[in-house]
PDB file of N, CA and C in Angstrom:
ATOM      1  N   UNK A   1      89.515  43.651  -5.010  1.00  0.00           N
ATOM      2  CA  UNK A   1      90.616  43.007  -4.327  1.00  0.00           C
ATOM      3  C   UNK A   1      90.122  41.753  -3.615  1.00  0.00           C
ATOM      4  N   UNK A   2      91.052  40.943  -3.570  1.00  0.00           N
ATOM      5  CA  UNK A   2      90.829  39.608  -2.559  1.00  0.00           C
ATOM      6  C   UNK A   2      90.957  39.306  -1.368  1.00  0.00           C
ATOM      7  N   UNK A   3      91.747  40.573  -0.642  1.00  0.00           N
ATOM      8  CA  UNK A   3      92.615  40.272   0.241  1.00  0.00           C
ATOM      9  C   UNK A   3      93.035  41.798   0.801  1.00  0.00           C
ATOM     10  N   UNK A   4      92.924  41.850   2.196  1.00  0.00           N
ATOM     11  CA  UNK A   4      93.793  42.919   2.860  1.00  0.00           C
ATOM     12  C   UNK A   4      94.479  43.343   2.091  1.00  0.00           C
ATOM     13  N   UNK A   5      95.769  42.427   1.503  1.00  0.00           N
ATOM     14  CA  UNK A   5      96.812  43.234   1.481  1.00  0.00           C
ATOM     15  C   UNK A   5      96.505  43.581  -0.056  1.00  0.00           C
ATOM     16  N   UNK A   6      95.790  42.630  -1.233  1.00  0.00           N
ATOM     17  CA  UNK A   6      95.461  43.480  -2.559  1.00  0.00           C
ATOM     18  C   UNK A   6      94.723  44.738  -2.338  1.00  0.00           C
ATOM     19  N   UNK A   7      93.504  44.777  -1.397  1.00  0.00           N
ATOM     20  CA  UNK A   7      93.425  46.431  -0.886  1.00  0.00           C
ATOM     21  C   UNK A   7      94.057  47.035  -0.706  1.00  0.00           C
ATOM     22  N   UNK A   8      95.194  46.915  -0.129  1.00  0.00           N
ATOM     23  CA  UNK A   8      95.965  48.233   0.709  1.00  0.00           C
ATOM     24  C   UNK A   8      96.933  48.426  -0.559  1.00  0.00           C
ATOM     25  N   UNK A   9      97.199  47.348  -1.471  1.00  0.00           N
ATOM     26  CA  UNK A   9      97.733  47.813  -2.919  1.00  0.00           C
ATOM     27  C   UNK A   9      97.189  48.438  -3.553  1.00  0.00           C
ATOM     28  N   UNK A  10      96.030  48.765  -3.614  1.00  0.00           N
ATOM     29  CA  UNK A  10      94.908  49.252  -4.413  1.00  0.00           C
ATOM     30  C   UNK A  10      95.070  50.963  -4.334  1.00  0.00           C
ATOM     31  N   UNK A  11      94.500  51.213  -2.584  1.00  0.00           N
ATOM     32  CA  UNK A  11      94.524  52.289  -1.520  1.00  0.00           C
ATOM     33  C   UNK A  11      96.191  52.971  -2.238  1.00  0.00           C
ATOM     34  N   UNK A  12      97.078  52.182  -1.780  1.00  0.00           N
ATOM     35  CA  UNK A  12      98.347  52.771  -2.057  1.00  0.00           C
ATOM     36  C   UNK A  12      98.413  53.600  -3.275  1.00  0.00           C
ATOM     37  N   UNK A  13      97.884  52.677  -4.469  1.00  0.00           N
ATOM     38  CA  UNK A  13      98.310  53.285  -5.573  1.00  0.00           C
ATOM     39  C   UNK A  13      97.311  54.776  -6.088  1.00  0.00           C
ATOM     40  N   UNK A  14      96.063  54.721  -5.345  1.00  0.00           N
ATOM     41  CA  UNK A  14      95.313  55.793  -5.508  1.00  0.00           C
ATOM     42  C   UNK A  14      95.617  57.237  -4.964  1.00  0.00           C
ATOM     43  N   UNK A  15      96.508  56.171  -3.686  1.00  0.00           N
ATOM     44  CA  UNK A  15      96.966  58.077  -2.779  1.00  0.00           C
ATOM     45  C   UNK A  15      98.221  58.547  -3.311  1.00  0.00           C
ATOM     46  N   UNK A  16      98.771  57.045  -3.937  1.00  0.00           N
ATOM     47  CA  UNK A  16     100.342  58.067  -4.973  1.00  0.00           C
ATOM     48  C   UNK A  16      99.844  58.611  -6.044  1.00  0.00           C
ATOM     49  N   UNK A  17      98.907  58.450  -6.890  1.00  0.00           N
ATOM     50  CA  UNK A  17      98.138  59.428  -7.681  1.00  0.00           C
ATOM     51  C   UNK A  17      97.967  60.283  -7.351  1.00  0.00           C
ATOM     52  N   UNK A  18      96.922  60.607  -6.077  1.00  0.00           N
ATOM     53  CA  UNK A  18      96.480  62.179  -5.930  1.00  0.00           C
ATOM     54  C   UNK A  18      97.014  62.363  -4.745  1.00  0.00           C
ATOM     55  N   UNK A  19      98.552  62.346  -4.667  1.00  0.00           N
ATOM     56  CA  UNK A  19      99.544  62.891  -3.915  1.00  0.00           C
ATOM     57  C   UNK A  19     100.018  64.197  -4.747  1.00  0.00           C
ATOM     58  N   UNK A  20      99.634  64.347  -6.306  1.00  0.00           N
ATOM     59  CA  UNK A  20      99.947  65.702  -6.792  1.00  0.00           C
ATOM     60  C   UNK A  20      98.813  66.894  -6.420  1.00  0.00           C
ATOM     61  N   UNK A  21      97.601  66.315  -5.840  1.00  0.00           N
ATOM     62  CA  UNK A  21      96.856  67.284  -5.784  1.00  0.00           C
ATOM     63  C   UNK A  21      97.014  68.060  -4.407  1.00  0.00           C
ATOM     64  N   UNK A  22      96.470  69.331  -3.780  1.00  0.00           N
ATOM     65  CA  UNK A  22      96.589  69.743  -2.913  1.00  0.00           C
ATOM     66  C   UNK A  22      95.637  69.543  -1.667  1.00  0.00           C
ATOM     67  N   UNK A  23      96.072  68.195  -1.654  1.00  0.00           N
ATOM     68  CA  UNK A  23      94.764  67.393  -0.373  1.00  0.00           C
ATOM     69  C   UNK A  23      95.756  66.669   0.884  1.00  0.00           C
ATOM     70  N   UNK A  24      95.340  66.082   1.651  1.00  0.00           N
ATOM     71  CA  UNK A  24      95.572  65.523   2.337  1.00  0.00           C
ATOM     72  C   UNK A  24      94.588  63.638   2.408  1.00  0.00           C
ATOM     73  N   UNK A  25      94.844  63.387   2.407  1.00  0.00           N
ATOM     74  CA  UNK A  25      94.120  61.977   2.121  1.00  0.00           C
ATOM     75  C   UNK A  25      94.401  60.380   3.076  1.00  0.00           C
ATOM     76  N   UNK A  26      93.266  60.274   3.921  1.00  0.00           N
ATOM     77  CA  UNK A  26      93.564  58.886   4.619  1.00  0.00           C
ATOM     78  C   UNK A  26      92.287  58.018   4.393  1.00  0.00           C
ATOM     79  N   UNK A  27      92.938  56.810   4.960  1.00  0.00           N
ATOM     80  CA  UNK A  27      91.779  55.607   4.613  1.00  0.00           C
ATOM     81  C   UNK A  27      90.753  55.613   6.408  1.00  0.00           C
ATOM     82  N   UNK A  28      89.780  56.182   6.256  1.00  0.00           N
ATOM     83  CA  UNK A  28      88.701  56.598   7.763  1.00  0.00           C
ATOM     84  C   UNK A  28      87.790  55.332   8.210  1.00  0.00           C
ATOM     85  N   UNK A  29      87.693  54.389   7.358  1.00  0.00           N
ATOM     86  CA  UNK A  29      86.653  53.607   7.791  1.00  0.00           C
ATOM     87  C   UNK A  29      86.866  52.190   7.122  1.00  0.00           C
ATOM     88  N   UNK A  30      86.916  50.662   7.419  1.00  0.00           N
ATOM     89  CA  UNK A  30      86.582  49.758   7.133  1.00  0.00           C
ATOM     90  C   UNK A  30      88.035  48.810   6.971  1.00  0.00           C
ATOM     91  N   UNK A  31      89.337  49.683   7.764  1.00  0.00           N
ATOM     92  CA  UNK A  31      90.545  49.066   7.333  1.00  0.00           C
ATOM     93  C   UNK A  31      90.489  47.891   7.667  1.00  0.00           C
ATOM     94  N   UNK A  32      89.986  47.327   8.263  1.00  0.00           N
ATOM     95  CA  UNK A  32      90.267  45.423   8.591  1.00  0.00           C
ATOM     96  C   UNK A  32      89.192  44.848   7.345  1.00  0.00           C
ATOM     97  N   UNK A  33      88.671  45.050   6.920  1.00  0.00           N
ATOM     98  CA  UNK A  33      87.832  44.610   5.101  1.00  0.00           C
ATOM     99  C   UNK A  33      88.280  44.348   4.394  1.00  0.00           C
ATOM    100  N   UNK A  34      88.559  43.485   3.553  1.00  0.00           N
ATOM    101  CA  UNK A  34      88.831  43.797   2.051  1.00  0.00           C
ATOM    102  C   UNK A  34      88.222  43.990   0.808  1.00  0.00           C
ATOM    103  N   UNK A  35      86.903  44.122   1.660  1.00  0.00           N
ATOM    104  CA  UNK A  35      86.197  44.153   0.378  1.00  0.00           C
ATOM    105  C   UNK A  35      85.361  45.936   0.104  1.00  0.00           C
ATOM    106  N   UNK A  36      85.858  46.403   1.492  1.00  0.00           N
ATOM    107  CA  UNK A  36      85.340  47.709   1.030  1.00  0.00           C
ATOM    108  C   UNK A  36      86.636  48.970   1.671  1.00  0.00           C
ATOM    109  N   UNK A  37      86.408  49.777   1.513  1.00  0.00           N
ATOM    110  CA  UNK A  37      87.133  51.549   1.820  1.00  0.00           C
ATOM    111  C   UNK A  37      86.221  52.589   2.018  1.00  0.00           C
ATOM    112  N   UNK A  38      86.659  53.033   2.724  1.00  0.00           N
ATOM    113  CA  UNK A  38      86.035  54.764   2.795  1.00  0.00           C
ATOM    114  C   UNK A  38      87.524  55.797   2.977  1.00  0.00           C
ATOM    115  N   UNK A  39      87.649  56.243   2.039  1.00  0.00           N
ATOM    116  CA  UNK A  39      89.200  57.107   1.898  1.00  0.00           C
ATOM    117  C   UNK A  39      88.279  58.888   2.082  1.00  0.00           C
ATOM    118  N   UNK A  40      89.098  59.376   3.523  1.00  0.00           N
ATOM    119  CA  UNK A  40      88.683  60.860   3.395  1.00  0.00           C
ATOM    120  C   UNK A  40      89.372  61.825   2.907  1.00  0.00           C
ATOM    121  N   UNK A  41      89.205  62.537   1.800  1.00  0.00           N
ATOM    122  CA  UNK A  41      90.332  63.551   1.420  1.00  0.00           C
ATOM    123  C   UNK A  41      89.998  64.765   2.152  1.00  0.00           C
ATOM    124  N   UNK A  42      90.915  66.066   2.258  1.00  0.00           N
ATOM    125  CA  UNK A  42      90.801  67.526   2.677  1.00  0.00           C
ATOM    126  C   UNK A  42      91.491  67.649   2.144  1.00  0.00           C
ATOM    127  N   UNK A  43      90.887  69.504   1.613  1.00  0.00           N
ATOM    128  CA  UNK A  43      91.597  70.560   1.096  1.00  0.00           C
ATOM    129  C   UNK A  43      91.046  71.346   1.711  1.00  0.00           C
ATOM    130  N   UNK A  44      92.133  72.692   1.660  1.00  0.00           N
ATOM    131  CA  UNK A  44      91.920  73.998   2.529  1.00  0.00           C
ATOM    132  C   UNK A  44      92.031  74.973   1.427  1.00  0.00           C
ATOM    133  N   UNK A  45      90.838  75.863   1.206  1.00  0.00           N
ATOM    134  CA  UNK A  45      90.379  77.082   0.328  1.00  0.00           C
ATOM    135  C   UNK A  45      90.259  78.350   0.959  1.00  0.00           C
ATOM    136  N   UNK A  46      90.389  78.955   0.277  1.00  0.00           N
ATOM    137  CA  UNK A  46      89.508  80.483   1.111  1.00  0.00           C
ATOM    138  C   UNK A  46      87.843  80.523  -0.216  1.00  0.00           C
ATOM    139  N   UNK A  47      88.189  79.759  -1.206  1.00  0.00           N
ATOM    140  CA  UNK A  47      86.948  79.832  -2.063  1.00  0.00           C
ATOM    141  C   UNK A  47      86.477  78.718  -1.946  1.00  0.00           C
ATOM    142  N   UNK A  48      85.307  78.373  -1.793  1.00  0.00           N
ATOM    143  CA  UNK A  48      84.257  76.921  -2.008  1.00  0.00           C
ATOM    144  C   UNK A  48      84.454  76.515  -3.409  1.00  0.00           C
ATOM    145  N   UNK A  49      84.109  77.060  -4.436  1.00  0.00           N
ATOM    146  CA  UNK A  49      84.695  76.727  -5.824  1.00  0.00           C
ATOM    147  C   UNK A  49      85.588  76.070  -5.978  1.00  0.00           C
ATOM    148  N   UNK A  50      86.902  77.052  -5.403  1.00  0.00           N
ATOM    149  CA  UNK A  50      87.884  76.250  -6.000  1.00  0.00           C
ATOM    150  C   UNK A  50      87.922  75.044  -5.290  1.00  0.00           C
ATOM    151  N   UNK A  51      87.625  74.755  -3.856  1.00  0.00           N
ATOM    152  CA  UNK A  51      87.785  73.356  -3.092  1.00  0.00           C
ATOM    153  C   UNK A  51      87.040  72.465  -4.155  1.00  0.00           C
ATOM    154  N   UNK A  52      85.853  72.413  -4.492  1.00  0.00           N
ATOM    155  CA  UNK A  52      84.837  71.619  -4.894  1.00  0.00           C
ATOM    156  C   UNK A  52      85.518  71.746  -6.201  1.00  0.00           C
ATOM    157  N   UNK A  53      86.402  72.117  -7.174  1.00  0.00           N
ATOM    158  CA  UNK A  53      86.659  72.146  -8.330  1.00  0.00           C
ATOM    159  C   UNK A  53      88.449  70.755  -8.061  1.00  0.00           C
ATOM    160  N   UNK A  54      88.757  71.218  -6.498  1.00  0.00           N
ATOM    161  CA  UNK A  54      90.204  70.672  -6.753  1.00  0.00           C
ATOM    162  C   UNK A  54      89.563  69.141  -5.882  1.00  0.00           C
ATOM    163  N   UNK A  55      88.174  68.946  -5.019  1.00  0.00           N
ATOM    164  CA  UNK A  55      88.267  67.920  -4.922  1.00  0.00           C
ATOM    165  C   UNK A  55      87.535  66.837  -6.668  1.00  0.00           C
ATOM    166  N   UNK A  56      87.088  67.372  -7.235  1.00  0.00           N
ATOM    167  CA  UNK A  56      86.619  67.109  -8.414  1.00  0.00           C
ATOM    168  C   UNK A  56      87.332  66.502  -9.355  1.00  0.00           C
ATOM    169  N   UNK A  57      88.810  67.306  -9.474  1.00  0.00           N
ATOM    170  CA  UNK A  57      89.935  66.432 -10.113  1.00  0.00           C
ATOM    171  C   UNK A  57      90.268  65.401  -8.949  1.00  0.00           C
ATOM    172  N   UNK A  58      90.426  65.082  -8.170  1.00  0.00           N
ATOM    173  CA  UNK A  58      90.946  64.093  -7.308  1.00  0.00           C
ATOM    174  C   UNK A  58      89.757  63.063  -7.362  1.00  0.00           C
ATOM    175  N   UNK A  59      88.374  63.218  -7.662  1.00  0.00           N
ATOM    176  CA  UNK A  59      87.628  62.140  -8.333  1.00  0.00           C
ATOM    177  C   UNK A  59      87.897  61.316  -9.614  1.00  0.00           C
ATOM    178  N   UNK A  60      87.996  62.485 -10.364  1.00  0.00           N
ATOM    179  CA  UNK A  60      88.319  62.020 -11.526  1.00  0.00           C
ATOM    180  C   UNK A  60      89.286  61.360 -11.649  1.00  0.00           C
ATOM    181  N   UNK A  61      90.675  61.921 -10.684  1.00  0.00           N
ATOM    182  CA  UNK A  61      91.846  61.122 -11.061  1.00  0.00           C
ATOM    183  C   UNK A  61      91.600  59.346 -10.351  1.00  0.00           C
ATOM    184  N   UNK A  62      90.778  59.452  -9.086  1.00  0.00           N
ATOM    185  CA  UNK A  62      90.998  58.324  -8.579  1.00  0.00           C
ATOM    186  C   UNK A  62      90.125  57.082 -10.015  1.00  0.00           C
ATOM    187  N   UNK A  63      89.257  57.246 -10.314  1.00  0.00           N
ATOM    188  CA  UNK A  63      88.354  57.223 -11.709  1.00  0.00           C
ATOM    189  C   UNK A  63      88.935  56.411 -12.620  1.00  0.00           C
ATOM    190  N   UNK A  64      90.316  57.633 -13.084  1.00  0.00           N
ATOM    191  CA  UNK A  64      90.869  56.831 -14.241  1.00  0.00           C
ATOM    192  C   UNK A  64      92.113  56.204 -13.453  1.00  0.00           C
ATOM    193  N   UNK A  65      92.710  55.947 -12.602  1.00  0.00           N
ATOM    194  CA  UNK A  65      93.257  55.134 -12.215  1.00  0.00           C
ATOM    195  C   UNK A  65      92.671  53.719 -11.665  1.00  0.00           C
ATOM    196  N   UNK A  66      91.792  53.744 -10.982  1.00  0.00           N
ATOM    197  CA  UNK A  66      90.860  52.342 -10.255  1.00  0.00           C
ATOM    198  C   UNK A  66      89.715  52.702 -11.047  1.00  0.00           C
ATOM    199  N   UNK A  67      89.026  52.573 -12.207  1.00  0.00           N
ATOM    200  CA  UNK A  67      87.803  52.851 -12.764  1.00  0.00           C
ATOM    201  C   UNK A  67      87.159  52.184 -11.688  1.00  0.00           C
ATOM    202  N   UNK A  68      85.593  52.833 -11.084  1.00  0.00           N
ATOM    203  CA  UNK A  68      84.721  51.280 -11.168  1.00  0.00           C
ATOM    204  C   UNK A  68      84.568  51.342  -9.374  1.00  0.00           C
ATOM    205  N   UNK A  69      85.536  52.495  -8.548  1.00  0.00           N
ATOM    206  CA  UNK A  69      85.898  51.704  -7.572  1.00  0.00           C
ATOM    207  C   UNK A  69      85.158  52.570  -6.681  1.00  0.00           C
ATOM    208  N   UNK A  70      85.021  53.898  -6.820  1.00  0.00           N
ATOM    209  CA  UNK A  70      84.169  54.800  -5.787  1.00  0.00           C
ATOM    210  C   UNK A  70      82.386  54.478  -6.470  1.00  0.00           C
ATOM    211  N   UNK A  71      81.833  54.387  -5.006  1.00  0.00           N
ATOM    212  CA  UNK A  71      80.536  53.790  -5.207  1.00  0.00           C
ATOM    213  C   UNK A  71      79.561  55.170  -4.437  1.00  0.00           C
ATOM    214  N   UNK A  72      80.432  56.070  -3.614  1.00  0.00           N
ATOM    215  CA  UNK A  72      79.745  57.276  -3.514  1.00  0.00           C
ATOM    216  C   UNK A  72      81.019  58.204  -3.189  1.00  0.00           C
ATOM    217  N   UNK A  73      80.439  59.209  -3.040  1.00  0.00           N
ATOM    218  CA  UNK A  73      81.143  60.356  -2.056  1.00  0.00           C
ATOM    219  C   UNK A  73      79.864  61.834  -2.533  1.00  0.00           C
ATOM    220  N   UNK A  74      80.673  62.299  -1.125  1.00  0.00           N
ATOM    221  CA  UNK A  74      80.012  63.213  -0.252  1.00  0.00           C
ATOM    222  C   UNK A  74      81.304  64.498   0.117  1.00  0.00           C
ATOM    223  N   UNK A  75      80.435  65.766  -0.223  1.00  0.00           N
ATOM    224  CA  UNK A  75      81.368  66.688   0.426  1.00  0.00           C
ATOM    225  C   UNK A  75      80.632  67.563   1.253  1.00  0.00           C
ATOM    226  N   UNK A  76      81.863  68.351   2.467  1.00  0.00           N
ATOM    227  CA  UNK A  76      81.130  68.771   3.351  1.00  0.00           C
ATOM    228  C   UNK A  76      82.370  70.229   3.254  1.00  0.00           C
ATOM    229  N   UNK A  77      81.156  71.333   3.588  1.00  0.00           N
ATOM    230  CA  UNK A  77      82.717  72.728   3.746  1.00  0.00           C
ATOM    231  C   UNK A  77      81.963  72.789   5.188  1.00  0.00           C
ATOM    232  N   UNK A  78      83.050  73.152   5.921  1.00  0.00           N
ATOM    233  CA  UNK A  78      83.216  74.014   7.294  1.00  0.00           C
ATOM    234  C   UNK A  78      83.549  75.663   7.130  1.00  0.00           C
ATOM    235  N   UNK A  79      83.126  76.323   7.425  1.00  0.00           N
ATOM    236  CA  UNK A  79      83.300  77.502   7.467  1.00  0.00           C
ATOM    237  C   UNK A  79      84.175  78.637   9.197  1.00  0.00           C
TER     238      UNK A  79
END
């Protein structure tokens, strides 16, 4: 993106994607940038599997929608 607001077009269209999954999803770090994001998702399991399996599709989906665009991520369970 070039620009704030082509980011936040970007952001937008990734969280109406994995608005089908069972997460919750905000943008945590770098909103005045445009040249970078840190988007945090949550899901709530009673199994670690399945969390790490349903945040897994929500990689993938962000993936084939913005190829190119996640440069890491990190997961963490709380117990």
């Amino acid at each position: 993106s070039r620009s704030l607001k082509d980011k936040r077009m970007v952001l937008r269209r990734v969280k109406d994607r994995i608005a089908k999954f069972n997460v919750a999803v905000a943008e945590i770090e770098y909103q005045d940038l445009w040249q970078r994001a840190a988007l945090g998702v949550v899901t709530i399991s009673t199994s670690e599997a399945h969390a790490q399996q349903e945040l897994g599709r929500v990689v993938d989906e962000i993936e084939r929608v913005e190829p190119g665009v996640i440069s890491r991520t990190g997961v963490e369970f709380l117990a």
